[in-house]
Protein backbone atom coordinates (compact mmCIF):
# COMPACT_ATOMS: atom_id res chain seq x y z
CA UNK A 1 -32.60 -16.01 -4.36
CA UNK A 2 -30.42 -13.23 -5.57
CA UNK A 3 -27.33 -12.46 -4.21
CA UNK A 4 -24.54 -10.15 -5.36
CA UNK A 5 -21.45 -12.99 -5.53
CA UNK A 6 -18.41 -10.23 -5.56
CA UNK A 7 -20.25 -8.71 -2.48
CA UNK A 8 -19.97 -11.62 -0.84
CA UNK A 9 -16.89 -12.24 -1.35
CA UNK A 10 -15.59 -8.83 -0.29
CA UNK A 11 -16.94 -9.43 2.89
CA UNK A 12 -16.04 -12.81 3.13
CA UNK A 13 -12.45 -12.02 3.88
CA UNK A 14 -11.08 -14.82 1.32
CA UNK A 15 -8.10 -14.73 0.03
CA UNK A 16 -7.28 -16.08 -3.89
CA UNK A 17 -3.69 -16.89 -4.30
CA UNK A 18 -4.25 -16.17 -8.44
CA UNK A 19 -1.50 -14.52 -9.52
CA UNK A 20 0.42 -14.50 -6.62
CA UNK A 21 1.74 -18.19 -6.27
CA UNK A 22 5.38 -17.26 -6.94
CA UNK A 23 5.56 -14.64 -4.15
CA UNK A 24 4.21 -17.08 -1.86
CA UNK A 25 6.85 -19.78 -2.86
CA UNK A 26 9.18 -17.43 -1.94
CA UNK A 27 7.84 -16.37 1.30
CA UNK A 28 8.10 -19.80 2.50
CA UNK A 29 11.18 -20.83 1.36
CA UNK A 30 12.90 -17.40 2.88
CA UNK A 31 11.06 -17.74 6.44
CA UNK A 32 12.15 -21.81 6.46
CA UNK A 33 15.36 -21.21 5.38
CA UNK A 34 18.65 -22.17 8.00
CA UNK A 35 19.62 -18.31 8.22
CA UNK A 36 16.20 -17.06 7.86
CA UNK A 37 15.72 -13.85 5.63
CA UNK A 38 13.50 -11.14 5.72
CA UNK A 39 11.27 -9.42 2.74
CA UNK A 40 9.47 -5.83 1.99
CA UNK A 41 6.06 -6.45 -0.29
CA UNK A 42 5.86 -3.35 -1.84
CA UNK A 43 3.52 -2.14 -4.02
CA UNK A 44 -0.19 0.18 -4.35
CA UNK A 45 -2.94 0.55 -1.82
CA UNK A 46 -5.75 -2.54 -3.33
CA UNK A 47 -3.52 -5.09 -4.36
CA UNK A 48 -4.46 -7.40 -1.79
CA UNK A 49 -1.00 -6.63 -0.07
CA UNK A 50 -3.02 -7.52 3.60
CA UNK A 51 -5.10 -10.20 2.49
CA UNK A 52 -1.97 -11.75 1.53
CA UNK A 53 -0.43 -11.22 4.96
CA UNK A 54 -3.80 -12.51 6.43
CA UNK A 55 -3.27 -15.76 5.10
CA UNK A 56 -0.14 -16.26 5.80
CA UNK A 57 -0.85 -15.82 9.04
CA UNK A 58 -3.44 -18.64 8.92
CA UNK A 59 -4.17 -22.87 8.00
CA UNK A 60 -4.63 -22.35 5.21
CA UNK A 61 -0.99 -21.27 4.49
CA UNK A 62 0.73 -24.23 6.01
CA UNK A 63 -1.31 -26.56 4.56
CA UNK A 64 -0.70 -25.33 1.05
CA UNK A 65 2.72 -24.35 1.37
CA UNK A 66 4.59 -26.95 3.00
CA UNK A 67 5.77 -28.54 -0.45
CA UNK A 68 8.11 -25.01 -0.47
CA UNK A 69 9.20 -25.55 2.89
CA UNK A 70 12.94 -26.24 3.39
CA UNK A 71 15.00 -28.42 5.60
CA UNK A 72 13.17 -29.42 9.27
CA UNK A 73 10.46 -27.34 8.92
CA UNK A 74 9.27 -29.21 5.53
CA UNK A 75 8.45 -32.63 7.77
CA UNK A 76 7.85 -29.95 10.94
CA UNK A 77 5.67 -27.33 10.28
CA UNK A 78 4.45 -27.26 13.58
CA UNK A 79 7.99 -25.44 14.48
CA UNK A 80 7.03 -22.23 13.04
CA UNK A 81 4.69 -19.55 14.74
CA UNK A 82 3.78 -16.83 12.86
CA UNK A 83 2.26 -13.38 14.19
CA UNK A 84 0.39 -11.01 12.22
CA UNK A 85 0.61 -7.24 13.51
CA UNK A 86 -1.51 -4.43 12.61
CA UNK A 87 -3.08 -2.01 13.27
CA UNK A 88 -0.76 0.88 14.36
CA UNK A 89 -1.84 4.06 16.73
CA UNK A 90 -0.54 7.00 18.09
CA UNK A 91 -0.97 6.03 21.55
CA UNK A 92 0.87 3.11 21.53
CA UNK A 93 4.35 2.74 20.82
CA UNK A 94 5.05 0.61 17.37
CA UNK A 95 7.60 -2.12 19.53
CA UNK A 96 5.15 -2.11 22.73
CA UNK A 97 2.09 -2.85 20.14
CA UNK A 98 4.43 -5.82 18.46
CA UNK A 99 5.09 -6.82 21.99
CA UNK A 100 1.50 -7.28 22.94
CA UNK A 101 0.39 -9.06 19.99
CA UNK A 102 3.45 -11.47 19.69
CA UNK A 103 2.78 -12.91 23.05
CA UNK A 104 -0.97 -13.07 22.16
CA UNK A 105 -0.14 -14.96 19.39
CA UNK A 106 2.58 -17.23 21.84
CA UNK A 107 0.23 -17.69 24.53
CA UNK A 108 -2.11 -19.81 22.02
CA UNK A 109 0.95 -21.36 20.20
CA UNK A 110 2.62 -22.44 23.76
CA UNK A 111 -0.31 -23.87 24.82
CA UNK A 112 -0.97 -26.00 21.89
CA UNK A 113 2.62 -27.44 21.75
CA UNK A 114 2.17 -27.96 25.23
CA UNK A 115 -0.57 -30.32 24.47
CA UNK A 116 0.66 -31.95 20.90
CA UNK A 117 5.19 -31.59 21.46
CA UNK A 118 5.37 -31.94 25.14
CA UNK A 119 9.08 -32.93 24.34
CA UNK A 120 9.97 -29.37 22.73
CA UNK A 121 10.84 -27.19 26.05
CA UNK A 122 9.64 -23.47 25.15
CA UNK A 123 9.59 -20.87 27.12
CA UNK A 124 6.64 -19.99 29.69
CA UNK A 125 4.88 -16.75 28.40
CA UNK A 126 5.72 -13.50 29.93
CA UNK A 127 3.85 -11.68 32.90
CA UNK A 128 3.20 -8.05 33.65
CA UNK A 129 2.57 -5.40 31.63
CA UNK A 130 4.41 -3.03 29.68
CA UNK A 131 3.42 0.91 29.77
CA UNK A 132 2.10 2.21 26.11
CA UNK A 133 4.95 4.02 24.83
CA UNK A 134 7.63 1.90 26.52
CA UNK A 135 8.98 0.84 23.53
CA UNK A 136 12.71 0.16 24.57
CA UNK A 137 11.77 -1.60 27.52
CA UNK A 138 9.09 -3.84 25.45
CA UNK A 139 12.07 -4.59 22.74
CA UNK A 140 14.53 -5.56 25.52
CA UNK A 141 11.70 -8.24 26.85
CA UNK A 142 10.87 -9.42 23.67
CA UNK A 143 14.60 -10.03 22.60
CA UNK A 144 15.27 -13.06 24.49
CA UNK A 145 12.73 -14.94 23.36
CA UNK A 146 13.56 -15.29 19.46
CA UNK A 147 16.62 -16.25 20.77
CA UNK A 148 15.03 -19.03 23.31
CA UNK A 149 12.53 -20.31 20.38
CA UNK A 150 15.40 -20.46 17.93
CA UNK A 151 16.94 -22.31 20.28
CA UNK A 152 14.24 -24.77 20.82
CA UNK A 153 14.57 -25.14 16.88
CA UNK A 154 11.03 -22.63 16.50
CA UNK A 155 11.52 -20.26 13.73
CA UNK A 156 9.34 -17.06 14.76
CA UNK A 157 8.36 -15.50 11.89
CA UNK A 158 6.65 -11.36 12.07
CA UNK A 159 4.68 -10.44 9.43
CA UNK A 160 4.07 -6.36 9.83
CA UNK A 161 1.37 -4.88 8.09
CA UNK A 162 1.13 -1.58 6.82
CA UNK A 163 4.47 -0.57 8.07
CA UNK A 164 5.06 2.21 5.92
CA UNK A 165 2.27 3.88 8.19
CA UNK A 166 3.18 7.15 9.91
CA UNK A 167 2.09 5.81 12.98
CA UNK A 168 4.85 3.12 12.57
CA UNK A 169 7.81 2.90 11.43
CA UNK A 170 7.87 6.39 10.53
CA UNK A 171 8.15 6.80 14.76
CA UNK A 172 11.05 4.99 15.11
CA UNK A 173 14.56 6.85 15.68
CA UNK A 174 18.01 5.65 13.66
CA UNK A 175 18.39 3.52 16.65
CA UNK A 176 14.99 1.53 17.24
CA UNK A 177 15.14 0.52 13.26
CA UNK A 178 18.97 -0.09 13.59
CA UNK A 179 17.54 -3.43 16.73
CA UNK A 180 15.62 -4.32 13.84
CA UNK A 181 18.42 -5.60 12.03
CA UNK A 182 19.81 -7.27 15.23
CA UNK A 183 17.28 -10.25 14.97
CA UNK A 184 18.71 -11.70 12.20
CA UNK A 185 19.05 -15.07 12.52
CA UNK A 186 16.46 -15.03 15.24
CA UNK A 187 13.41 -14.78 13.26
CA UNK A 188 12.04 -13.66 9.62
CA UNK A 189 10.55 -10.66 8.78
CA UNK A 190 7.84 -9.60 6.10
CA UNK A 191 6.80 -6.19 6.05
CA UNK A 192 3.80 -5.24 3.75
CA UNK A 193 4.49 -1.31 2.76
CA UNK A 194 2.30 1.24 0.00
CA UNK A 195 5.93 3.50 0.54
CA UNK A 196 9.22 2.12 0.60
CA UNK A 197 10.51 2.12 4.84
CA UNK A 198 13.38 4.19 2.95
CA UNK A 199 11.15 6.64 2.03
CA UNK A 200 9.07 7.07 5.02
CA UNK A 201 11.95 7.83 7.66
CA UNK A 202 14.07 9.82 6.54
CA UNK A 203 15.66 9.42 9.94
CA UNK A 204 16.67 5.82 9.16
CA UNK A 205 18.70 6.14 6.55
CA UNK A 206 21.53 3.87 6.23
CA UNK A 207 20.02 1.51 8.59
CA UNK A 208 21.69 -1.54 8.42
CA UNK A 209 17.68 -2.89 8.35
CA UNK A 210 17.64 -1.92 4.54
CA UNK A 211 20.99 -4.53 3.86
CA UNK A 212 19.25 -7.59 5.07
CA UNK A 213 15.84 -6.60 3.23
CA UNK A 214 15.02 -7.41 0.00
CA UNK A 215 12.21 -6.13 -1.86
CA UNK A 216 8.95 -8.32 -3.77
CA UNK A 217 7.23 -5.71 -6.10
CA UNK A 218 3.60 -6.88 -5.56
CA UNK A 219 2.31 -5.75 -9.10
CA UNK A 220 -1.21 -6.57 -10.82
CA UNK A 221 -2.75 -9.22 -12.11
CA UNK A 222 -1.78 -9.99 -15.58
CA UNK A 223 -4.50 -9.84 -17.73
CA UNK A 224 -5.41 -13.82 -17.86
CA UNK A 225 -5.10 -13.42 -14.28
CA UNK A 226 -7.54 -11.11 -13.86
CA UNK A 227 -10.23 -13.39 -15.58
CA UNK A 228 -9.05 -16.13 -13.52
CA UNK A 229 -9.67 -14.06 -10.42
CA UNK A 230 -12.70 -13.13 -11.40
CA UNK A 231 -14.00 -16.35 -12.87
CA UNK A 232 -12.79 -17.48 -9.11
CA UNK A 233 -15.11 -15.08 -7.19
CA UNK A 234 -18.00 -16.28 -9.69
CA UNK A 235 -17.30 -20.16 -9.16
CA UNK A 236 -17.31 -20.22 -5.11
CA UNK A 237 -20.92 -18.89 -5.55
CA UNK A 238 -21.78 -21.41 -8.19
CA UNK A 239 -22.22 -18.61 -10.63
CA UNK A 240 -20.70 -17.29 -14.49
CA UNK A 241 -20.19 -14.36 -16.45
CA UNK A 242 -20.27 -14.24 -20.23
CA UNK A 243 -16.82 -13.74 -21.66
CA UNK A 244 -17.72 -10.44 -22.97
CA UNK A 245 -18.66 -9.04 -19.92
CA UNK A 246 -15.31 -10.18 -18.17
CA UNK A 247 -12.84 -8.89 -20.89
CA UNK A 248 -15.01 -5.71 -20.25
CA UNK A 249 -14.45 -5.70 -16.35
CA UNK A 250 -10.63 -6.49 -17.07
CA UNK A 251 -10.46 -3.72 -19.51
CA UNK A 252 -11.77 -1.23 -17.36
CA UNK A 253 -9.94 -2.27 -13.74
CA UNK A 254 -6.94 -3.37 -15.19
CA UNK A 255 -4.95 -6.43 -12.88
CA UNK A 256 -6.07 -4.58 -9.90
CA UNK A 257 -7.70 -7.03 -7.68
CA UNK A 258 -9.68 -4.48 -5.52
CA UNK A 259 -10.87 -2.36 -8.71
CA UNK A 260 -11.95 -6.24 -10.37
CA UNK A 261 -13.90 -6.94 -7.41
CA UNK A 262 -15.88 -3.23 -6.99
CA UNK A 263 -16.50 -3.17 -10.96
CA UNK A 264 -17.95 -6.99 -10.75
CA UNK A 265 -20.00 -5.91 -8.30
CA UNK A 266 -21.51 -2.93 -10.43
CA UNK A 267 -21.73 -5.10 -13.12
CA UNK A 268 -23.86 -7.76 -11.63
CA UNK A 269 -25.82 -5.12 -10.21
CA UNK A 270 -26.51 -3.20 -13.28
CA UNK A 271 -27.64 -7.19 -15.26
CA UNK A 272 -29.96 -7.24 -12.54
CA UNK A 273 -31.58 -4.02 -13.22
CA UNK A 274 -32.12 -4.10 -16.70
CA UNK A 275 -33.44 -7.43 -16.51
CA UNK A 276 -30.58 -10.10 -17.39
CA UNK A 277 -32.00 -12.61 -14.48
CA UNK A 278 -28.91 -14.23 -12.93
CA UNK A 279 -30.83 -17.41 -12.29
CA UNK A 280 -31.17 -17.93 -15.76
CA UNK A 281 -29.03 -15.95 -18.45
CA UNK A 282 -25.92 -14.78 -16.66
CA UNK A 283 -23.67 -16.43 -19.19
CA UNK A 284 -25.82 -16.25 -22.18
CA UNK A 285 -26.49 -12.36 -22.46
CA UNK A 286 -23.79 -9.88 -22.31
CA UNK A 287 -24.44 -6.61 -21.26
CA UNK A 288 -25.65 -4.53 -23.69
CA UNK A 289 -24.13 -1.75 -25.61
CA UNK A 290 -26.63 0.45 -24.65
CA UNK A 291 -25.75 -0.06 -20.91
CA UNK A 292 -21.99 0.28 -20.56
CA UNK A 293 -21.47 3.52 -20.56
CA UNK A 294 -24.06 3.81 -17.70
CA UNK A 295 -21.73 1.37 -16.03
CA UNK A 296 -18.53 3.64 -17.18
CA UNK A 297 -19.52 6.49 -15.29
CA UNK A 298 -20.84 4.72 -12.25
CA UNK A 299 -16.93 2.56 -11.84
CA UNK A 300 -15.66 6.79 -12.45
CA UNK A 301 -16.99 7.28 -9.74
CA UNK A 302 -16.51 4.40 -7.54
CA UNK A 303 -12.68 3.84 -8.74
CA UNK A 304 -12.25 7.71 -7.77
CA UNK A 305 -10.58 6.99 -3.69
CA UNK A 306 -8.20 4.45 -4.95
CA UNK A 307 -7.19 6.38 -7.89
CA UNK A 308 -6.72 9.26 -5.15
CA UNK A 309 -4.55 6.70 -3.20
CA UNK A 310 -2.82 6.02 -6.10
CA UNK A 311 -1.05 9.60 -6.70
CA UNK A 312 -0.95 10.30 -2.79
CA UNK A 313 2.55 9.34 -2.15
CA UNK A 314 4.08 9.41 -5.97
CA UNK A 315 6.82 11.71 -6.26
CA UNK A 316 6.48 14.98 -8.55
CA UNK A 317 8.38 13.85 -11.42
CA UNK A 318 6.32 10.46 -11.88
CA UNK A 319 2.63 12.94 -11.76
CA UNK A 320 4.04 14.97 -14.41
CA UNK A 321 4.69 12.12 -16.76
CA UNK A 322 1.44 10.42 -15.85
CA UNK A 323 -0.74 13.51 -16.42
CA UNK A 324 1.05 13.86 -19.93
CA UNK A 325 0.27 10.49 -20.49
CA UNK A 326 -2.94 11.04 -20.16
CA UNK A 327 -2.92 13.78 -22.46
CA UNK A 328 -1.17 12.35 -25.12
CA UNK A 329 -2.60 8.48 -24.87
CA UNK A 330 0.56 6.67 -25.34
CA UNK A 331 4.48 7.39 -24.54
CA UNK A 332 7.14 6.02 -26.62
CA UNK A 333 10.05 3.88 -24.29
CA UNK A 334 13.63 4.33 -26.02
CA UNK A 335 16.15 1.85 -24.14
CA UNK A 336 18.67 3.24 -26.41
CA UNK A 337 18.47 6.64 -24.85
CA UNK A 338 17.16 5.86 -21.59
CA UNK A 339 16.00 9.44 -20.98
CA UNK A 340 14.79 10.54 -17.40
CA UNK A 341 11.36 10.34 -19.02
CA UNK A 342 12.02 6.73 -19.71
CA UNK A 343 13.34 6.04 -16.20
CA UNK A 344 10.11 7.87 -14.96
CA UNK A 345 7.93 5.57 -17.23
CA UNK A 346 9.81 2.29 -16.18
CA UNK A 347 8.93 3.42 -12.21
CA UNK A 348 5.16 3.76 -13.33
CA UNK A 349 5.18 0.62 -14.82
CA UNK A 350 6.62 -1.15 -11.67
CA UNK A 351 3.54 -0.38 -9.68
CA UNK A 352 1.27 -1.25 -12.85
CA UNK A 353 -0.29 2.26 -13.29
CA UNK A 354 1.35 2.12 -16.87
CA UNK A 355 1.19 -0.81 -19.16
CA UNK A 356 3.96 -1.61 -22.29
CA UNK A 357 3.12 -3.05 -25.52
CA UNK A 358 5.50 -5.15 -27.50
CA UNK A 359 6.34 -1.88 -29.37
CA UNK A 360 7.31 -0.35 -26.55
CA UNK A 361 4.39 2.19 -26.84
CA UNK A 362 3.27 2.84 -23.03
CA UNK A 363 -0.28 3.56 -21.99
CA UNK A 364 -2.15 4.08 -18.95
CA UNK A 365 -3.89 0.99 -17.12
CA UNK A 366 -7.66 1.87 -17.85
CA UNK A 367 -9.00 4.31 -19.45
CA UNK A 368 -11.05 5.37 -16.64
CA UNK A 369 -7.44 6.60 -14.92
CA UNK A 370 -6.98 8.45 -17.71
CA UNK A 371 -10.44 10.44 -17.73
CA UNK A 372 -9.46 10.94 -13.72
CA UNK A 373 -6.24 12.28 -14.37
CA UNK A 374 -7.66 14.94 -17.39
CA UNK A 375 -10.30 15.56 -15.06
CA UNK A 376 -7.35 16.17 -11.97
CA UNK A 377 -5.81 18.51 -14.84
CA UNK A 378 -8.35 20.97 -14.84
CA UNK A 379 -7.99 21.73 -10.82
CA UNK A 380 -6.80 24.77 -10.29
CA UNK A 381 -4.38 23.40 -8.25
CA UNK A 382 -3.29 20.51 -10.55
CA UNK A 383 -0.63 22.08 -12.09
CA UNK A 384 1.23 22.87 -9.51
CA UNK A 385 2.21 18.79 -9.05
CA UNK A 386 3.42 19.27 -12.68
CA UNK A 387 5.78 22.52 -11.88
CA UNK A 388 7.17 21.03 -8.80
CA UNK A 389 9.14 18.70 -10.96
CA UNK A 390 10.90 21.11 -12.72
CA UNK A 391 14.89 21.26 -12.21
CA UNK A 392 15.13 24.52 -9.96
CA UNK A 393 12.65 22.97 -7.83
CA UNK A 394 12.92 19.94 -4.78
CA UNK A 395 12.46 16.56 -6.33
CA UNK A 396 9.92 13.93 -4.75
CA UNK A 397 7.15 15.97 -3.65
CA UNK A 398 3.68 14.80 -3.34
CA UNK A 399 1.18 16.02 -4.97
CA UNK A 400 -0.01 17.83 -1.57
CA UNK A 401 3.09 18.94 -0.85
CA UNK A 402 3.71 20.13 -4.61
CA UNK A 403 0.22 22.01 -4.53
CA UNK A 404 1.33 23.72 -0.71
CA UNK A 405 4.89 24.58 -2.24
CA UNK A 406 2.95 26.07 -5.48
CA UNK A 407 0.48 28.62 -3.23
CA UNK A 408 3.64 29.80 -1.30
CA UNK A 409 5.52 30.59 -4.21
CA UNK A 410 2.72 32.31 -6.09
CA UNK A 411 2.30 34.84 -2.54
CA UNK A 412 6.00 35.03 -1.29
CA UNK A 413 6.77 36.98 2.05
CA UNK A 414 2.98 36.72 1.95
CA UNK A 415 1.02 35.55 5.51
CA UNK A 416 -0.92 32.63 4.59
CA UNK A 417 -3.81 31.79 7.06
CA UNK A 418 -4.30 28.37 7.74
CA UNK A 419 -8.16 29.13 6.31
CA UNK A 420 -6.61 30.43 3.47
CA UNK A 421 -4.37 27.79 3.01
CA UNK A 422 -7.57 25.32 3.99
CA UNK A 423 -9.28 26.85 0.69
CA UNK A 424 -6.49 26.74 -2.25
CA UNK A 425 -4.40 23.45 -0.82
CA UNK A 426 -7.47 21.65 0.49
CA UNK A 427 -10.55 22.62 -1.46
CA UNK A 428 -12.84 24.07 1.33
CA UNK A 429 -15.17 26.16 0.44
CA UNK A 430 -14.53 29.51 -0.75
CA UNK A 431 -17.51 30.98 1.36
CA UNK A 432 -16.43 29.58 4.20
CA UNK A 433 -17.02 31.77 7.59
CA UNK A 434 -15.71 29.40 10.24
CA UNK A 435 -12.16 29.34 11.72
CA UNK A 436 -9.88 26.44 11.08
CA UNK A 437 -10.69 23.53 13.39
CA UNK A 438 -7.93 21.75 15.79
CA UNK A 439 -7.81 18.92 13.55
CA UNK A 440 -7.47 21.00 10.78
CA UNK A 441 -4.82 22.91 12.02
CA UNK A 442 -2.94 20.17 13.07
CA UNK A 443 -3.52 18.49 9.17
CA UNK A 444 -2.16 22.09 7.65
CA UNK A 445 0.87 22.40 10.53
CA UNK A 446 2.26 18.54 9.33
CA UNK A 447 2.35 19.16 5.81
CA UNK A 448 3.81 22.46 6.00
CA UNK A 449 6.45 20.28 8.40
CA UNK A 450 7.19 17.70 5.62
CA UNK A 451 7.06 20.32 2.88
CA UNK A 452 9.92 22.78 4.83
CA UNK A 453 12.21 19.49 5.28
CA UNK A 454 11.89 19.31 1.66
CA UNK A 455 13.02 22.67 1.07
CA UNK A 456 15.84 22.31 3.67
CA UNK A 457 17.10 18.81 1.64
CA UNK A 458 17.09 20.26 -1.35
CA UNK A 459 19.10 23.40 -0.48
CA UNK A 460 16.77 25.87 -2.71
CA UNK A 461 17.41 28.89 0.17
CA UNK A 462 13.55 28.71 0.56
CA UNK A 463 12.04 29.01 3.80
CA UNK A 464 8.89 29.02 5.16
CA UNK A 465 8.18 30.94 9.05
CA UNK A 466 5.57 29.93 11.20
CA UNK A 467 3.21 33.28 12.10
CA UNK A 468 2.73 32.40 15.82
CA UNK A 469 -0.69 30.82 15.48
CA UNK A 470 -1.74 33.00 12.38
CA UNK A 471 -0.05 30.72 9.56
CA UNK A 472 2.90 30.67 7.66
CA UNK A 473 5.21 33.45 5.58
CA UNK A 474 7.18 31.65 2.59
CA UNK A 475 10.14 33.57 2.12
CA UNK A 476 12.11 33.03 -1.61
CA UNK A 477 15.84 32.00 -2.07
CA UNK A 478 17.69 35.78 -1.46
């Protein structure tokens, strides 16, 4: 019977720890450790950043882990409960969600050392509820119970998914992150994050959070790795790949565990259909010449939302240098000079959208990023993430915010309607009749929000005025 084996395992919810055995040694020696420490995985949207957390949170991770375990908890794994919170929304306040699903997670865990430690005394599990954006009062509750479980020699350890969300802890004030800090030595804390917490609350800075956290770059696979993960997937279905068809896969998703899984999946659907049965000749016939690039423009396609993910929160100065990559093919890296260019290339290559040969020639990951990023190029509104890097201009925009700041300038003391600003920032459609829609409105209103704090950080006398409901009037540096 056919089956598609990387469909099944995307739905499957499996985690492979290929490639990613040393972070996990080091999550559980920091969360077992006597003064327990507290970590930021950081790294690009499809790396596997939640799956990661997922499993963590589960068996599985106990089981395979507890060789890396240190002191009690190595002979006493029992002693550690671990919660898992996601999920973030604006209705609910980011500590009163982490309130609810930490005593979720205790009710289980208390009732199960009831049962197998009787001789551990923890503390009975809260009642009454706590209203949705109490989030003092749900901190306050929660407070006294790391310290009770750290006194009953229970190491609590939160594991906070998707942090970096703007329903999160972009919400909290100087003073909510600030408590953050206050449980060390309570419990461990792992926070999985696309944007550096630094980055997303501006609010926060100098939070004494940021001096107890240290942060795990969660990169890609390297290239062996990739196979392995894919050779993996293959092998819990009982099925193979020829070689040739692998280096291909690698070749055009790079380590990127997400992008390996959606370009398997093509693949084994494109054998099917011209005939390679997978019963019979999966590892003897490669896919044919003839077929690849049909299989090229079909991963273009598919690989197009996480490439978009990819440039939605890199600063200015990084999209300039990866859209001349793309032009030119390859960027030279001079440590003797260490130009800003170089600097910008060696932040590219942390998050593995640019790869370094041992001549120090740098290219980008895949060359199907590189046809997406020509392809960006030739946007009319593409340049304008190039020009915002320039030096009279505020560093670290986003490419939406560096395409809004670009339509201002070009129409200064200018009204901008939020349609018309709806048609050059967002691509709606030029014929459009219809007013802007709340939603819309509201999508227009927060980026012009985060684009004018820009403005007002980088002191360029630029200011944009709200037209009462009408739009906005970008007035230039007098």
């Amino acid at each position: 019977m056919y089956g598609n084996p990387f469909s099944t395992f995307l739905s499957s919810g499996v985690f492979l720890p290929t490639g990613r055995e040393e972070i996990l040694a080091e999550m559980a020696q920091v969360i077992t450790l006597p003064q327990p420490d507290d970590r930021e995985i950081h790294g690009l949207p499809g790396m596997g950043k939640s799956s990661l957390l997922r499993y963590v949170n589960s068996p599985d991770f106990i089981r395979d882990q507890t060789p890396n375990f240190m002191g009690k908890f190595a002979g006493q794994s029992y002693r550690l409960f671990i919660v898992y919170v996601a999920g973030w929304i604006e209705s609910i306040h980011p500590y009163v969600l982490l309130y609810r699903e930490f005593f979720r997670a205790y009710q289980s865990y208390y009732d199960r050392m009831l049962a197998e430690h009787p001789a551990i005394v923890l503390p009975s599990p809260p009642v009454g509820e706590i209203d949705d954006l109490d989030g003092p009062n749900a901190f306050s509750r929660l407070e006294p119970y790391l310290r009770r479980l750290t006194l009953a020699g229970i190491r609590p350890v939160i594991l906070f998914d998707e942090f970096d969300d703007d329903l999160a802890y972009k919400r909290l004030d100087a003073d909510e992150t600030a408590r953050l800090s206050s449980w060390k030595g309570y419990c461990s804390l792992i926070f999985a994050t696309d944007r550096r917490l630094e980055d997303v609350n501006t609010d926060a800075k100098g939070s004494p959070l940021y001096k107890r956290l240290t942060q795990i770059a969660f990169r890609e696979l390297l290239p062996d790795e990739a196979r392995e993960f894919l050779a993996q997937i293959l092998a819990r279905e009982e099925r193979t790949l020829p070689d040739e068809d692998i280096d291909c896969l690698v070749e055009l998703a790079g380590g990127f565990p997400y992008l390996l899984i959606l370009a398997g999946r093509a693949l084994w659907d494109l054998r099917r259909r011209v005939g390679l049965n997978p019963q019979a000749d999966e590892t003897a016939t490669p896919l044919p010449d003839t077929v690849k690039p049909y299989l090229h423009e079909r991963l273009s396609g598919e690989f197009q939302r996480e490439f978009d993910q990819y440039l939605k929160d890199r600063p200015a100065d990084h999209l300039r240098v990866l859209f001349e990559l793309s032009r030119e093919g390859t960027l030279s890296f001079d440590p003797a000079t260490m130009t800003r260019q170089s600097f910008r290339l060696m932040g590219l290559e942390e998050y593995g959208l640019v790869d370094i040969d041992a001549e120090g020639r740098m290219r980008l990951f895949s060359p199907l990023f590189r046809e997406f990023l020509i392809a960006r190029a030739q946007q009319p509104a593409a340049p304008a993430a190039v020009m915002a890097a320039a030096e009279n201009e505020p560093k670290n925009l986003t490419e939406l915010q560096a395409n809004l700041y670009s339509v201002f300038r070009n129409k200064p003391d200018e009204v901008l309607t939020f349609e018309e600003l709806g048609r050059k920032v967002w691509g709606w459609a030029a014929d459009r009749q219809s007013e802007a829609t709340g939603d819309e409105v509201r999508k227009i209103r927060i980026a012009v929000s985060k684009l004018r704090r820009q403005l007002e950080e980088s002191a360029t006398g630029e200011r944009i005025t709200n037209m009462r409901g009408w739009g906005y009037r970008f007035e230039s540096a007098r």
